[in-house]
Protein backbone atom coordinates (compact mmCIF):
# COMPACT_ATOMS: atom_id res chain seq x y z
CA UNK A 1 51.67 -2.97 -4.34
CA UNK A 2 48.90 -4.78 -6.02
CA UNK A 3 45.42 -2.98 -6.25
CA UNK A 4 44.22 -5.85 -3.89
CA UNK A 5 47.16 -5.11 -1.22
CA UNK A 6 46.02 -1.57 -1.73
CA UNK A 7 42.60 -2.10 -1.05
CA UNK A 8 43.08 -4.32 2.45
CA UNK A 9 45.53 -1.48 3.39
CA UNK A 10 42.91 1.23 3.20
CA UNK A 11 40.45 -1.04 4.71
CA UNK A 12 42.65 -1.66 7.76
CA UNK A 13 43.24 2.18 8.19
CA UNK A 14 39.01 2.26 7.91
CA UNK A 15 38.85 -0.15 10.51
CA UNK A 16 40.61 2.18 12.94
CA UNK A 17 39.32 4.52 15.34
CA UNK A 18 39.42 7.74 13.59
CA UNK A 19 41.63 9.41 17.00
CA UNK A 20 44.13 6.38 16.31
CA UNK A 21 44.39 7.45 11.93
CA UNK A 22 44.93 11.26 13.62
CA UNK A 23 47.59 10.25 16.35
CA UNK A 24 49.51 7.84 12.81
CA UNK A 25 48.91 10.57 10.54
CA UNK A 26 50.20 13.62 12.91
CA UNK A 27 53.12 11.35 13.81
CA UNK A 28 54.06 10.41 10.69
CA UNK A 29 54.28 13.90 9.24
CA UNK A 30 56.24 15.11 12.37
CA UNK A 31 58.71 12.29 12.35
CA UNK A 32 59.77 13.35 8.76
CA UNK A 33 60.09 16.73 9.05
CA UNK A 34 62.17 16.82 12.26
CA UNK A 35 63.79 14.25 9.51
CA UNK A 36 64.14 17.07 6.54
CA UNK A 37 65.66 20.22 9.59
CA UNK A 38 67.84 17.81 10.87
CA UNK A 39 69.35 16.73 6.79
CA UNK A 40 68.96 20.57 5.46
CA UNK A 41 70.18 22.19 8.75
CA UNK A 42 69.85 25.71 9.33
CA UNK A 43 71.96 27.36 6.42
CA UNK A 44 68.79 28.41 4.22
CA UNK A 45 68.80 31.92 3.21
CA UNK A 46 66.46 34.04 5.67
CA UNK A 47 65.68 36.21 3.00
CA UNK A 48 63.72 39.80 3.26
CA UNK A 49 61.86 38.68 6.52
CA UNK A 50 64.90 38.15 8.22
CA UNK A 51 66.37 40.86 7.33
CA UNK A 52 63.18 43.06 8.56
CA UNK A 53 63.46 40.58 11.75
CA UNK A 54 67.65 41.65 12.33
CA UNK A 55 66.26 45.32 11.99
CA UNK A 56 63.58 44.82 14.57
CA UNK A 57 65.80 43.57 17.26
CA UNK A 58 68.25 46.41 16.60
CA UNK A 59 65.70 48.83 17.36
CA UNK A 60 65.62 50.10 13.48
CA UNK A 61 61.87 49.34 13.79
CA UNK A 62 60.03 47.44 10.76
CA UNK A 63 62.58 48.75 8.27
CA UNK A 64 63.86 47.58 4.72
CA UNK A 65 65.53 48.43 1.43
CA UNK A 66 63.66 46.58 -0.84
CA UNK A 67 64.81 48.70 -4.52
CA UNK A 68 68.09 48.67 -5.94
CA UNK A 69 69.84 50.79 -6.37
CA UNK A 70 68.69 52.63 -3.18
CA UNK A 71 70.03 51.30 -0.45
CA UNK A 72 69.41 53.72 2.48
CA UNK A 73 67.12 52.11 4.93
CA UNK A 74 63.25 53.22 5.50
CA UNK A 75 60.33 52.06 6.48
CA UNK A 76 58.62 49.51 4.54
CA UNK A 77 54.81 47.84 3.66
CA UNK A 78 56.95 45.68 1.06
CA UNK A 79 56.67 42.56 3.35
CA UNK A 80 53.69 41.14 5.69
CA UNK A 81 54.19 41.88 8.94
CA UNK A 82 53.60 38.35 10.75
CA UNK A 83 56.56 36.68 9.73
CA UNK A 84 59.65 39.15 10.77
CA UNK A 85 57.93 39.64 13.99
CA UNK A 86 57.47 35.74 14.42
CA UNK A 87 61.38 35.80 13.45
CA UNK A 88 62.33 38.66 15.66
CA UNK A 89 60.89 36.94 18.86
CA UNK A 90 63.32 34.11 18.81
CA UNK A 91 66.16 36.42 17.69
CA UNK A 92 65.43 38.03 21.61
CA UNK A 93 64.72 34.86 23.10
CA UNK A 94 67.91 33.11 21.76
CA UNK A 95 69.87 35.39 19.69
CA UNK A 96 70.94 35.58 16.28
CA UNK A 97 72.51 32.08 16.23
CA UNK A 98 71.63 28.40 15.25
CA UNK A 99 69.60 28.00 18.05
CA UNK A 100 66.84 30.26 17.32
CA UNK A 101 67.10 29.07 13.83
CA UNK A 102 66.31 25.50 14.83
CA UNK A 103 63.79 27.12 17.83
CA UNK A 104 61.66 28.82 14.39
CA UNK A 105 61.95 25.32 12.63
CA UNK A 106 60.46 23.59 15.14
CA UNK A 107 57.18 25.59 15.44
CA UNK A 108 56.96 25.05 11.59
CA UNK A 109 57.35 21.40 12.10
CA UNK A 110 54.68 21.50 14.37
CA UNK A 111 52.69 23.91 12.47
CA UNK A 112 53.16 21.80 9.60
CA UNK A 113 52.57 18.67 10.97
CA UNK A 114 49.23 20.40 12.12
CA UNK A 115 47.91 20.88 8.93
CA UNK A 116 47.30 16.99 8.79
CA UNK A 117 44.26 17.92 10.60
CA UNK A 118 42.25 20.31 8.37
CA UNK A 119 42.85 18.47 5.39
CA UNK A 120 42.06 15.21 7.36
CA UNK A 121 38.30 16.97 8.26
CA UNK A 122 37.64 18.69 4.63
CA UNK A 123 38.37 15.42 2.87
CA UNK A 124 36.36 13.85 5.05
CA UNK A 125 33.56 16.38 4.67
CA UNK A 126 33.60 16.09 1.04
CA UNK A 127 34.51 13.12 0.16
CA UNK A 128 34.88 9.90 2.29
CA UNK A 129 36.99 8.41 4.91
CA UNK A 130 39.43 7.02 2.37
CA UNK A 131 40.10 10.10 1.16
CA UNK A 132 40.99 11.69 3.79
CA UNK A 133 44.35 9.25 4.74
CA UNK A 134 45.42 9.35 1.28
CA UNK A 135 45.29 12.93 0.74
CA UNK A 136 47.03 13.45 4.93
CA UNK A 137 49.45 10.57 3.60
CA UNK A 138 50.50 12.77 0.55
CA UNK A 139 50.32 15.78 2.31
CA UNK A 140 52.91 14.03 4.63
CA UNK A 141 55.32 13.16 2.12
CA UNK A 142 55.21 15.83 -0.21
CA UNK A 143 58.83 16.86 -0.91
CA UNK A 144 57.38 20.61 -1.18
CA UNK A 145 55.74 20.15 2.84
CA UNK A 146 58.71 19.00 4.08
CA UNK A 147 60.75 21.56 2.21
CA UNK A 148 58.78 24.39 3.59
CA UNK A 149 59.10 23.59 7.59
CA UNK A 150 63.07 24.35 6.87
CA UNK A 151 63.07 27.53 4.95
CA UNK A 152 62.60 30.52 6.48
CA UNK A 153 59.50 31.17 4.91
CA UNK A 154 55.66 32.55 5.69
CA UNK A 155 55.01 29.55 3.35
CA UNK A 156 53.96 26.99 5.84
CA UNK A 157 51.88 28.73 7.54
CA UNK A 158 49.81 30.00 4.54
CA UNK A 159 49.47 26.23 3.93
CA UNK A 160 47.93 25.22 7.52
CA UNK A 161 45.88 28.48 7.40
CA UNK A 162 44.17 28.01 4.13
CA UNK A 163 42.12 24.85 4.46
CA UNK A 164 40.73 26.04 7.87
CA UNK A 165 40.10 29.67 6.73
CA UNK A 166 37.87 26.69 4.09
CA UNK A 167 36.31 25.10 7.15
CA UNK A 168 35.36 28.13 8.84
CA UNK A 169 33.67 29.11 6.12
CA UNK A 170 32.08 26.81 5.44
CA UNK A 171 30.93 26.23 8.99
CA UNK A 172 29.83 29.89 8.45
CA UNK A 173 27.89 29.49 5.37
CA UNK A 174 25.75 26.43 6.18
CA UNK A 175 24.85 27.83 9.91
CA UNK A 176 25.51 31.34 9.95
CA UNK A 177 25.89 33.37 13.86
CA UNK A 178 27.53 36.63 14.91
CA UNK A 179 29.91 34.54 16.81
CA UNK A 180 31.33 32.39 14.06
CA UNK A 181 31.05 35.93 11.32
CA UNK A 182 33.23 37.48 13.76
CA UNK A 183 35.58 34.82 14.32
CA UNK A 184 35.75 33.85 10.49
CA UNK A 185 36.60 37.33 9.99
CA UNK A 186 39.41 37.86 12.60
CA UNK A 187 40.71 34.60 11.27
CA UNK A 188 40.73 35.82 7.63
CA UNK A 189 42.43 39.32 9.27
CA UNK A 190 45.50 37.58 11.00
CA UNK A 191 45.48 35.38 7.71
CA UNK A 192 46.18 38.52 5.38
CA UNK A 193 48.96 39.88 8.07
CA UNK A 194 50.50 36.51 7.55
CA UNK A 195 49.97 36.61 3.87
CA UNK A 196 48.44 39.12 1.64
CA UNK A 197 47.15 37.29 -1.40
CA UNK A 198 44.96 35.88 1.00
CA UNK A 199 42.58 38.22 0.19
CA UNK A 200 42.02 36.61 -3.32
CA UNK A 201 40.79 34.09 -0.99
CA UNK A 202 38.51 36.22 0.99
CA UNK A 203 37.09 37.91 -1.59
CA UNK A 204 35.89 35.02 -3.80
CA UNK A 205 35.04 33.50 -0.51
CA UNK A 206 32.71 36.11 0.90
CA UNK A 207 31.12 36.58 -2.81
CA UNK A 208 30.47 32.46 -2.67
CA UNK A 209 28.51 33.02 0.93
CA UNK A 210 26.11 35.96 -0.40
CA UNK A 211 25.45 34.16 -3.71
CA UNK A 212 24.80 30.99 -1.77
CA UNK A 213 22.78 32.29 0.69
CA UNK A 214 20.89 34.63 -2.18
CA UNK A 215 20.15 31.02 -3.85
CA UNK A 216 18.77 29.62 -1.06
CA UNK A 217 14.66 29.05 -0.92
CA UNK A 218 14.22 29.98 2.84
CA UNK A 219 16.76 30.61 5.46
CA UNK A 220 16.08 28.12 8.18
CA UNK A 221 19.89 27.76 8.57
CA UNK A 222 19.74 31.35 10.40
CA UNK A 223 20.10 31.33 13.94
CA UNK A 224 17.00 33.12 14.82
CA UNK A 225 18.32 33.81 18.52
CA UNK A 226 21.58 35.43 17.55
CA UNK A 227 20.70 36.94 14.19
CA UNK A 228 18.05 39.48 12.76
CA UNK A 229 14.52 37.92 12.08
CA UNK A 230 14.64 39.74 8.23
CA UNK A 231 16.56 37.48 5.51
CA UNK A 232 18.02 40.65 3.89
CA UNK A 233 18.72 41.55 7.84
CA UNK A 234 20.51 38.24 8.32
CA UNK A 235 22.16 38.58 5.23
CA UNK A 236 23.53 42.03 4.73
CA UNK A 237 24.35 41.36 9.06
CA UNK A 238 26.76 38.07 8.72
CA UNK A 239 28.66 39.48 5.91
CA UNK A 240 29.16 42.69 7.25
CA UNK A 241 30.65 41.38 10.65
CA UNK A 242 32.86 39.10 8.69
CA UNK A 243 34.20 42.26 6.89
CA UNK A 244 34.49 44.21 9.67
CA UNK A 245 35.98 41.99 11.95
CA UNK A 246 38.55 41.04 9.38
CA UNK A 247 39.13 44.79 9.13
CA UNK A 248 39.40 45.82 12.59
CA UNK A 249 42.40 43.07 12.59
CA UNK A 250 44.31 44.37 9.43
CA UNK A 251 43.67 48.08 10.38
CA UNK A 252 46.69 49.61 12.57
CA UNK A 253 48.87 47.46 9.62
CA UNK A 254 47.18 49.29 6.74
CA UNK A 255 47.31 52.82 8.85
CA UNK A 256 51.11 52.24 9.63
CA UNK A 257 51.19 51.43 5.45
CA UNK A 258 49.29 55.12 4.70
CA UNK A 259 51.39 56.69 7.12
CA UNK A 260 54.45 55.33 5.40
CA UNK A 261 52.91 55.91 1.83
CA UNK A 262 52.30 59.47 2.93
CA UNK A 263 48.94 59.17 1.61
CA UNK A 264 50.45 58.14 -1.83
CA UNK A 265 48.92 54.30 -2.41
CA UNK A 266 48.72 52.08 -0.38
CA UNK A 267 50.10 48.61 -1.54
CA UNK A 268 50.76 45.31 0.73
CA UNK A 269 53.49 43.28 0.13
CA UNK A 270 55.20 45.11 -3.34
CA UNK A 271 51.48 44.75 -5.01
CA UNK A 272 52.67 47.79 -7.22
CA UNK A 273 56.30 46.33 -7.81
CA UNK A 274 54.62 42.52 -8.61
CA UNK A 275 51.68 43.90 -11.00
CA UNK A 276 54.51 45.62 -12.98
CA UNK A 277 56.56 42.84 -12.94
CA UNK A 278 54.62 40.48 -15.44
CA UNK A 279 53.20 44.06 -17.00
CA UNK A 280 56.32 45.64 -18.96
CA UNK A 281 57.43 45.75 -22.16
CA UNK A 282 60.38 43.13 -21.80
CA UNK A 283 58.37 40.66 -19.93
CA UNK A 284 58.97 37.74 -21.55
CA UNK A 285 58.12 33.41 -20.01
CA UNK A 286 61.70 33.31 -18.59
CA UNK A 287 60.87 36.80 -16.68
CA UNK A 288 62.49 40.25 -17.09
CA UNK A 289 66.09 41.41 -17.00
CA UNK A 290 67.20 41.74 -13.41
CA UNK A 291 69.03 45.21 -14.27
CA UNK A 292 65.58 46.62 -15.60
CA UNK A 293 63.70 47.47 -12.35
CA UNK A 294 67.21 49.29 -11.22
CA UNK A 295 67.32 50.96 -14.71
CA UNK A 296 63.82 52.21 -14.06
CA UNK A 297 64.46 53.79 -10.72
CA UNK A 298 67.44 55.02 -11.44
CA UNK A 299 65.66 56.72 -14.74
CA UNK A 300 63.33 58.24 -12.28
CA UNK A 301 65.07 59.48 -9.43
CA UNK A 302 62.87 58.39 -7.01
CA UNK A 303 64.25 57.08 -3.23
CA UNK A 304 60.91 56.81 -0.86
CA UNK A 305 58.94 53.30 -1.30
CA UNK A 306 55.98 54.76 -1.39
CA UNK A 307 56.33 56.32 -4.86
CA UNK A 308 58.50 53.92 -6.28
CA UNK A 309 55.48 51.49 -5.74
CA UNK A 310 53.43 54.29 -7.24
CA UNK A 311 55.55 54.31 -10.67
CA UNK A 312 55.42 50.60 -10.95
CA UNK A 313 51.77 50.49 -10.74
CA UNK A 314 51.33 53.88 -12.64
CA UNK A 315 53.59 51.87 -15.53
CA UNK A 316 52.09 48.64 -15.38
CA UNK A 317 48.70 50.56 -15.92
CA UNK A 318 49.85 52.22 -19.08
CA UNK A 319 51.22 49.28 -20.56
CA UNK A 320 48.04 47.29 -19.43
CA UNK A 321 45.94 49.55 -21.42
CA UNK A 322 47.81 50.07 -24.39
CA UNK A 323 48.42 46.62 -24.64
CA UNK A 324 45.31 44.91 -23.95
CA UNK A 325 45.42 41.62 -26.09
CA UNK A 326 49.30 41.01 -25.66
CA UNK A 327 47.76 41.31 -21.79
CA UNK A 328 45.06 39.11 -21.83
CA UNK A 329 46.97 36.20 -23.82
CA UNK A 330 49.82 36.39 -21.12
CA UNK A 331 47.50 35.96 -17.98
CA UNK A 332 46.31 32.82 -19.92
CA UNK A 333 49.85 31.80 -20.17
CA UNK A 334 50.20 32.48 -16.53
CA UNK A 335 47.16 30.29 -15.65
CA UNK A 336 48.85 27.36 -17.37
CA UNK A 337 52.42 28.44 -15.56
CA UNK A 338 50.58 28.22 -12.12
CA UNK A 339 48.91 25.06 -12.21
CA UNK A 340 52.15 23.74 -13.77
CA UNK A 341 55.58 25.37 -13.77
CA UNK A 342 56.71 28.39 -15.35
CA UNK A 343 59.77 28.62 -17.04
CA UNK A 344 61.27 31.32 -14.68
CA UNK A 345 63.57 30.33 -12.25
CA UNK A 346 63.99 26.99 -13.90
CA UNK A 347 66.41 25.27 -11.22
CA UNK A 348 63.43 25.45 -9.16
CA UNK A 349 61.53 23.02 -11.33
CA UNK A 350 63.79 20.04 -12.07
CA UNK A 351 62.11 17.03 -13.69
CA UNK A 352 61.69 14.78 -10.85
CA UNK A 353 59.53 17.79 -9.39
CA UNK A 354 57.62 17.37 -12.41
CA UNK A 355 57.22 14.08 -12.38
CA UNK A 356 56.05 13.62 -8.76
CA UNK A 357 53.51 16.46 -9.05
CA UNK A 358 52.02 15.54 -12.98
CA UNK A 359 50.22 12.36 -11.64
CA UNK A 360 48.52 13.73 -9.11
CA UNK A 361 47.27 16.87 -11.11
CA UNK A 362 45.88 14.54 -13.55
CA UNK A 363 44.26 12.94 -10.58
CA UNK A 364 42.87 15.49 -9.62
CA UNK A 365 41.25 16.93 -12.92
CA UNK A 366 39.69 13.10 -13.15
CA UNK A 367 38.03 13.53 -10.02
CA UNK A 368 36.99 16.92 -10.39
CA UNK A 369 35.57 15.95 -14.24
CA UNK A 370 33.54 12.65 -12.08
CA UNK A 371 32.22 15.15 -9.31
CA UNK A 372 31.73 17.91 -11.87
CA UNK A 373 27.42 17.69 -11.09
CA UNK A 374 28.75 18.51 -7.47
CA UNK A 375 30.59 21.59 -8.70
CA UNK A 376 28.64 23.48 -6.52
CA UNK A 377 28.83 21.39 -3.74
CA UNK A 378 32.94 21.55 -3.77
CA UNK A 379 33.12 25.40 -4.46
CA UNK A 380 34.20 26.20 -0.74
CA UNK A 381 37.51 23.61 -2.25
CA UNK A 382 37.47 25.47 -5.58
CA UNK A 383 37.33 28.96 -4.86
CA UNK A 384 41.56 29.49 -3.71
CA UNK A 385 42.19 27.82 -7.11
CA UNK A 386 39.76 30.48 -8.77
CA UNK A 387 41.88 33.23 -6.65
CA UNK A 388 45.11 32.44 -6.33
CA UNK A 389 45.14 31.81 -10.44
CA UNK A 390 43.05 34.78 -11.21
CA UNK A 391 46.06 36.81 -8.97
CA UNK A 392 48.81 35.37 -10.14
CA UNK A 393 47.67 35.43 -14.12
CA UNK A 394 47.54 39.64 -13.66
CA UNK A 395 51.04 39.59 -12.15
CA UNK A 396 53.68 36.81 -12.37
CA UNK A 397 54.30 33.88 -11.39
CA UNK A 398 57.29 31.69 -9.48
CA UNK A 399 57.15 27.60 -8.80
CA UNK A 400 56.73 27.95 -5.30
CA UNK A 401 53.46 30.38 -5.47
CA UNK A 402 51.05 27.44 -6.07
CA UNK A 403 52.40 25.34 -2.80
CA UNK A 404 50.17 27.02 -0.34
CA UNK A 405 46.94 25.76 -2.01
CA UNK A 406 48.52 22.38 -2.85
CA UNK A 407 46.77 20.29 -0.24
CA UNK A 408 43.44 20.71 -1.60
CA UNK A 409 44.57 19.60 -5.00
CA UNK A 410 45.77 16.71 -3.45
CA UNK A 411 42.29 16.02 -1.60
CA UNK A 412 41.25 15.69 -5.54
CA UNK A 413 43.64 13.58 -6.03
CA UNK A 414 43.20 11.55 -2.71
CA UNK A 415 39.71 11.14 -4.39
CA UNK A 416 40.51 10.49 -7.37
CA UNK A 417 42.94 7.97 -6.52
CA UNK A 418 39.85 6.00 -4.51
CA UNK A 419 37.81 5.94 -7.45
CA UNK A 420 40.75 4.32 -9.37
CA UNK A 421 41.06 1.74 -6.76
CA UNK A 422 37.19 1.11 -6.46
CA UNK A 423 36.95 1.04 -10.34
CA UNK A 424 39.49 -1.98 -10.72
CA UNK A 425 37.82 -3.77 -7.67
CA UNK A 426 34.15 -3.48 -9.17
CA UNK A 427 32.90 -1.51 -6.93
CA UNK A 428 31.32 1.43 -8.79
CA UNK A 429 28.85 0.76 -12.24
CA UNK A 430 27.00 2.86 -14.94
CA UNK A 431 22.91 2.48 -13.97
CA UNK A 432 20.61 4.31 -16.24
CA UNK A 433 23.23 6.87 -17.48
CA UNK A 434 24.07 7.87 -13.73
CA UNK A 435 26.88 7.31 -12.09
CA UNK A 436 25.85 5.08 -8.72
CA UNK A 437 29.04 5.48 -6.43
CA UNK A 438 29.42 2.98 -3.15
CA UNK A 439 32.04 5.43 -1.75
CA UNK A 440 30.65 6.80 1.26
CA UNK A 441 30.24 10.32 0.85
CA UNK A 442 29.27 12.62 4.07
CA UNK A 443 26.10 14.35 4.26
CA UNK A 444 26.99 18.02 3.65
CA UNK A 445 23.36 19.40 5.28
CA UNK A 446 24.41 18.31 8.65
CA UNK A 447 27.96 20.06 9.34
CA UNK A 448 27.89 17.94 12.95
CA UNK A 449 28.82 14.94 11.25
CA UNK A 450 31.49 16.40 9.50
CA UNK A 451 33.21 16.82 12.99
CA UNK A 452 32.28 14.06 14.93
């Protein structure tokens, strides 16, 4: 399509009412992943959540055996909890059969097909109009999206709770209450049971709102009826229900995970396990040997999870210290392996995955180097890249870990795709060594309009 075709297209979208672009774009993304169940079918491996799921409705309880070579069952912290319990409900409901395979990949159509909706409003938010359909139209197509709605994975829902976990936030930052700290922090609670390196995201996130609201020259934001009339009141008040509330949610999980630990560590989700995994002294790009972990419990003599987690962590520790540089130089390696693809598991990374995903992330660096005097302006978009990479680079990494923060890179690219288009129609020019952009952009000091 010519640049010209592409420009009347995007026009035409413009000219719609923005409920009609939402009803198209929701549709769209539905249509093909009831498309992608109905090709792939219901033969995908259900993995360690459906194993914990087949345990559940046996009356085992929330049960696993998660380290060869042990194989007697016990009770486990190795996986989140949301997704074997989502799995167990329509293993009651239906049975263990084909039906409730297809019942679970319907909700994750829907649930995926949802996620057009978040990313519609943030790319709005930050960036225009424009932006927003391109970056719902990827999202739509996205051979990884459509993937994800048929595996039996936590993975789509990750990706439709991230960018509103963003929203929230944001919502929370600009005009701070007790209602929306609470509610941002139950949100970021159920997000961590679903899954746990969530937290990256949470942690960054709530550092971002102190600093922000620390930077500010007066707090007129506050709601004086609902919060203290102090600023260090309203402050140290906003962040601590956020925390709490997020707490409160994640508590009976992380008691159940003491109890379990006997008091030992507590890990969620194999934290121990994973930090030792890209920590060991035959670590190497393609991963380590897959009889090594067994070697090193069997060397041990250790059966409980609990303490098995323990040596891991205990090991990676020892080699983290003694091997400080060799450390540092492969969580740089492992920043370049997440933001493109690592060379373990290499059938997962074929070149026509490559080639579909290189353009955009060159996209998106463009448009993050043209908006880089709005860095600060774009950190609520920025800050799960700074987390999940900053997680990931002190562990390992796998293909598929960088998919649930996908959709804002392609809101960059959405963007930066615009500015391509507006740049070969004349639309944007150089004016006294600063840049003078026609794209509408939305005024970030009034959150309403982001919504409305």
């Amino acid at each position: 399509m010519s640049v010209v075709g592409s420009m009347k297209v995007i026009k035409f979208v413009q000219s719609v009412n923005k409920k009609q672009i939402l009803a198209f774009l929701f549709t769209f993304a539905l249509v093909l992943r009831i498309i992608t169940i109905l090709v792939m079918g219901q033969q995908q491996n259900l993995y360690e959540n459906g194993e914990i799921a087949l345990h559940l409705i046996q009356g085992r309880g929330f049960v696993y055996s998660y380290f060869p070579p042990v194989t007697q069952l016990q009770p486990t912290c190795i996986m989140a909890p949301f997704y074997p319990f989502f799995l167990a409900t329509f293993f009651l409901l239906f049975g263990v059969n084909q039906t409730a395979l297809l019942a679970v990949q319907l909700i994750q159509v829907i649930i995926g097909s949802l996620t057009i909706f978040p990313i519609y409003y943030l790319s709005r938010m930050f960036f225009s109009q424009r932006t927003a359909v391109i970056s719902c139209m990827l999202f739509a197509v996205y051979p990884d999206f459509l993937y994800s709605v048929a595996s039996f994975h936590q993975i789509v829902f990750t990706t439709f709770l991230i960018p509103i976990l963003i929203f929230f936030t944001y919502d929370l930052q600009k005009k701070p209450t007790h209602r929306k700290a609470g509610a941002c922090g139950a949100l970021y609670g159920f997000s961590l049971l679903v899954e746990p390196v969530i937290i990256s995201v949470f942690s960054l996130m709530s550092l971002w709102i102190v600093i922000s609201w620390i930077r500010r020259k007066s707090f007129n934001a506050f709601s004086s009826k609902s919060l203290p009339k102090s600023s260090l009141k309203r402050k140290v008040m906003a962040i601590s229900i956020l925390v709490v509330f997020c707490g409160l949610v994640i508590l009976p999980w992380e008691v159940r995970c003491l109890m379990v630990y006997e008091g030992n560590f507590v890990f969620i989700k194999g934290s121990g396990f994973n930090l030792w995994r890209g920590n060991n002294a035959k670590y190497t790009e393609t991963g380590i040997p897959p009889w090594y972990p067994s070697e090193m419990v069997v060397n041990t003599g250790l059966t409980k999870e609990g303490e098995i987690e323990r040596m891991f962590y205990d090991s990676a520790r020892s080699y983290i210290s003694s091997h400080i540089l060799e450390t540092l130089f492969n969580s740089l390696r492992k920043m370049v392996d997440f933001w493109w693809f690592p060379k373990i598991l290499p059938e997962q990374s074929p070149p026509l995955r490559r080639a579909l995903y290189a353009p955009l992330l060159l996209l998106a660096i463009g448009a993050l180097f043209y908006e880089r005097r709005r860095i600060k302006e774009l950190m609520p978009l920025l800050v799960p890249f700074l987390g999940f990479t900053l997680l990931y680079s002190i562990t390992f990494v796998l293909p598929r870990y960088r998919v649930p923060i996908q959709p804002l890179l392609f809101i960059l690219s959405a963007y930066g795709l615009v500015l391509i288009l507006e740049a070969l129609k004349g639309r944007f020019h150089l004016k006294s060594g600063k840049y003078t952009n026609v794209i509408r952009k939305v005024d970030q000091t009034d959150f309403s309009r982001c919504i409305g």
